[in-house]
C-alpha atoms as a PDB file:
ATOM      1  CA  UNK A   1      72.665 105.841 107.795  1.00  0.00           C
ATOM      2  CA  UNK A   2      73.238 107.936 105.003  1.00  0.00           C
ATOM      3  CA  UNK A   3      77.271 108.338 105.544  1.00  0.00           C
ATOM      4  CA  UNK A   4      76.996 104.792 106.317  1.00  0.00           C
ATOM      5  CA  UNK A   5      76.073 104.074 102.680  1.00  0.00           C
ATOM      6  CA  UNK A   6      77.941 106.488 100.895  1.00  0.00           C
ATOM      7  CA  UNK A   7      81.151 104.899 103.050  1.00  0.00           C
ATOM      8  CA  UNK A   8      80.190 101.372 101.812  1.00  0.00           C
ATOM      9  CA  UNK A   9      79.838 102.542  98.293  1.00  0.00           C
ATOM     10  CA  UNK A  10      83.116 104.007  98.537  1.00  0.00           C
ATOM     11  CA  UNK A  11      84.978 101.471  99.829  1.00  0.00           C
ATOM     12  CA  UNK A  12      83.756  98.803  97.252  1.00  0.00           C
ATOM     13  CA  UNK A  13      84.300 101.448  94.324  1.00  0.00           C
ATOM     14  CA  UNK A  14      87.928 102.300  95.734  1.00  0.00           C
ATOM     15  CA  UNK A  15      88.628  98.410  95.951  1.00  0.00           C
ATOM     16  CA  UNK A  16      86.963  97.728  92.426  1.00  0.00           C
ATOM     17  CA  UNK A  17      89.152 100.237  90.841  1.00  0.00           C
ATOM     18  CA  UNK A  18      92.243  98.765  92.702  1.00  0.00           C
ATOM     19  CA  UNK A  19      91.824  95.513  91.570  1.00  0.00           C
ATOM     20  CA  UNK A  20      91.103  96.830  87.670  1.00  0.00           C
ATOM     21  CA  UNK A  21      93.989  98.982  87.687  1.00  0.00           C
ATOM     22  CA  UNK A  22      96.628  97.003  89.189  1.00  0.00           C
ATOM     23  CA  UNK A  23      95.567  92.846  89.004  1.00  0.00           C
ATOM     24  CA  UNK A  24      98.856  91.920  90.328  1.00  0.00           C
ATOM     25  CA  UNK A  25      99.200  94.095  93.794  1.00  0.00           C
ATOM     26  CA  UNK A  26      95.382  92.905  94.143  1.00  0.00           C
ATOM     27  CA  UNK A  27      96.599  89.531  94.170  1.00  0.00           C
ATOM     28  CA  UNK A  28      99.731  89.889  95.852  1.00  0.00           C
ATOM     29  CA  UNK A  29      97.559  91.661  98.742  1.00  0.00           C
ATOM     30  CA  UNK A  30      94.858  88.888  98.558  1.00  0.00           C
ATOM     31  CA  UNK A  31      97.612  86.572  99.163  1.00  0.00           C
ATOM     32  CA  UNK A  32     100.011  87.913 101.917  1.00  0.00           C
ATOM     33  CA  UNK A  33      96.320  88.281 104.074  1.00  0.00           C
ATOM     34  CA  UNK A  34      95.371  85.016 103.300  1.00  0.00           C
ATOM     35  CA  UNK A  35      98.790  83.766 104.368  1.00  0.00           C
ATOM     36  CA  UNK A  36      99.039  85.968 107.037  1.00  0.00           C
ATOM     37  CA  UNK A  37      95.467  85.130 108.545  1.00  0.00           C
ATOM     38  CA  UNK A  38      96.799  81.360 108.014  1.00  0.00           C
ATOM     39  CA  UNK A  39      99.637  82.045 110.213  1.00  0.00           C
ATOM     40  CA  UNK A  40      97.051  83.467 113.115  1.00  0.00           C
ATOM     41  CA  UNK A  41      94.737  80.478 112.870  1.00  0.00           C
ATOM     42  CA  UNK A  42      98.082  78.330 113.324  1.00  0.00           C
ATOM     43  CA  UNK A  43      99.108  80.275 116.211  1.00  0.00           C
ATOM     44  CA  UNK A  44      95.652  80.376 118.187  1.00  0.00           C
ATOM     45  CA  UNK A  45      95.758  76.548 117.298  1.00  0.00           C
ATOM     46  CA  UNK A  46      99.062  75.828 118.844  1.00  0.00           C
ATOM     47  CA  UNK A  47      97.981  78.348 121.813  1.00  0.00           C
ATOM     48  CA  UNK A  48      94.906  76.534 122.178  1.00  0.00           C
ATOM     49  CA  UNK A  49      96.516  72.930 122.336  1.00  0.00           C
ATOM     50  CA  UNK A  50      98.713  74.253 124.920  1.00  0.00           C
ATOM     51  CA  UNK A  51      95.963  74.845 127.384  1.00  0.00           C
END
């Protein structure tokens, strides 16, 4: 439980500083997986029509 927390702590610090440091990759990054989980949800949509 212990790694568990200090892996979750982590993570959010590492993404925190990301996004402080360098605002435009963040968003970039925010973007292409927005547009790319957009893409999937069409895709499983048109896959799911076709059944």
């Amino acid at each position: 439980m212990f790694v568990r927390r200090c892996g979750f702590i982590a993570f959010w610090l590492v993404l925190t500083l990301y996004v402080l440091r360098h605002p435009l990759g963040a968003a970039q990054t925010v973007a292409a997986i927005g547009s790319g989980l957009a893409a999937l949800a069409d895709a499983l949509a048109a896959f799911a029509s076709a059944l």
